[in-house]
Protein backbone atom coordinates (compact mmCIF):
# COMPACT_ATOMS: atom_id res chain seq x y z
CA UNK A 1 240.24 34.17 -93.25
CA UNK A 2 242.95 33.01 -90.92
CA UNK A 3 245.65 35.24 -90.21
CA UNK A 4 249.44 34.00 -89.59
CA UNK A 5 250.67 35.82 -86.57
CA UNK A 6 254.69 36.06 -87.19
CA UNK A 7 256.00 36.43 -84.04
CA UNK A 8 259.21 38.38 -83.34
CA UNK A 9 261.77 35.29 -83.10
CA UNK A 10 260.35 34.30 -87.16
CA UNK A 11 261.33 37.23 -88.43
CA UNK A 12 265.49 37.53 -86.78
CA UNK A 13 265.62 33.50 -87.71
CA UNK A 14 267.64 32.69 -90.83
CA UNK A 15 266.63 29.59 -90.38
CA UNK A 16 262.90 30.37 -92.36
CA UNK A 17 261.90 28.76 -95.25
CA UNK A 18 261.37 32.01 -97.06
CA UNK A 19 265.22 32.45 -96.61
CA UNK A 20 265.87 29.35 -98.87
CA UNK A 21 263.73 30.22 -101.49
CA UNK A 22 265.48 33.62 -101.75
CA UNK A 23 269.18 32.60 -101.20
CA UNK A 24 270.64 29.03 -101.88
CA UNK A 25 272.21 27.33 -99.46
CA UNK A 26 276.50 28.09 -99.71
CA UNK A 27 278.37 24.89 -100.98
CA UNK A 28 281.15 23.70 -98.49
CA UNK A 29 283.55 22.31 -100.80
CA UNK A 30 283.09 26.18 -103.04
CA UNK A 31 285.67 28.82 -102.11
CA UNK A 32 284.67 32.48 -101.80
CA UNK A 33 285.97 35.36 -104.06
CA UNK A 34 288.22 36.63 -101.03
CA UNK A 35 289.82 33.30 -100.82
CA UNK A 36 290.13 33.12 -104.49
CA UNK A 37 291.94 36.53 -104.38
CA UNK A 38 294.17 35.83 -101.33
CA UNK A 39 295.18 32.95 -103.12
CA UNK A 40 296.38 34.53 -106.16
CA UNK A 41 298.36 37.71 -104.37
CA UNK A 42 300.27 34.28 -102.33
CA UNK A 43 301.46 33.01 -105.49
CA UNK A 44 301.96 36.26 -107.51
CA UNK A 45 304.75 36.26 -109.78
CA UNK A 46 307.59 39.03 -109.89
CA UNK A 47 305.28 41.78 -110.54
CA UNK A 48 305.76 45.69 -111.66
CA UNK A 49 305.76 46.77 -107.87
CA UNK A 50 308.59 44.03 -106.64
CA UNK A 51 310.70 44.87 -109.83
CA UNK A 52 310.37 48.50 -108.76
CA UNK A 53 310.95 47.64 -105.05
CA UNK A 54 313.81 45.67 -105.86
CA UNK A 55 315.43 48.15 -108.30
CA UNK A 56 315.32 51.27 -107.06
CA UNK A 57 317.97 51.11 -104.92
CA UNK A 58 320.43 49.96 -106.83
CA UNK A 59 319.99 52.47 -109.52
CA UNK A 60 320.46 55.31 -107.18
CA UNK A 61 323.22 54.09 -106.59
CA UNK A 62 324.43 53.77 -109.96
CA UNK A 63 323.27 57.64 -110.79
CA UNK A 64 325.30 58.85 -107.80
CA UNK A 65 328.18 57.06 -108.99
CA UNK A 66 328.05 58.24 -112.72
CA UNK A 67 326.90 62.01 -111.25
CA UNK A 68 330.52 61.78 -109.15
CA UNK A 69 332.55 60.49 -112.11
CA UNK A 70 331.51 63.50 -114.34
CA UNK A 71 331.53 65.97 -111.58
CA UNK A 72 335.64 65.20 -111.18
């Protein structure tokens, strides 16, 4: 019986034919879940967090103005 010696350079290649049989081969023209996600957070609508962010502020404002106006 005839043994295959794998020899050190086999086994770092991705390049083996095992390798395709195990994982297919990405598509170029697919985009990756990462992409997909940086995608979505570009063109987010006004969310909870920028209504917050935006708001906050303002309403401080307005609470230190009706707190002086009843302390008087």
């Amino acid at each position: 019986m005839a043994r295959h010696v794998t020899e050190e350079r086999e086994l770092r290649s991705l390049d083996r034919r095992s390798m395709y049989s195990i994982f297919a081969p990405l598509d170029a023209n697919e985009r990756l879940p990462r992409e997909l996600i940086m995608e979505a957070r570009r063109h987010r609508t006004l969310g909870r967090r920028e209504l917050a962010a935006a708001l906050w502020l303002p309403s401080v404002f307005l609470i230190l103005a009706i707190a002086s106006k009843v302390a008087r």
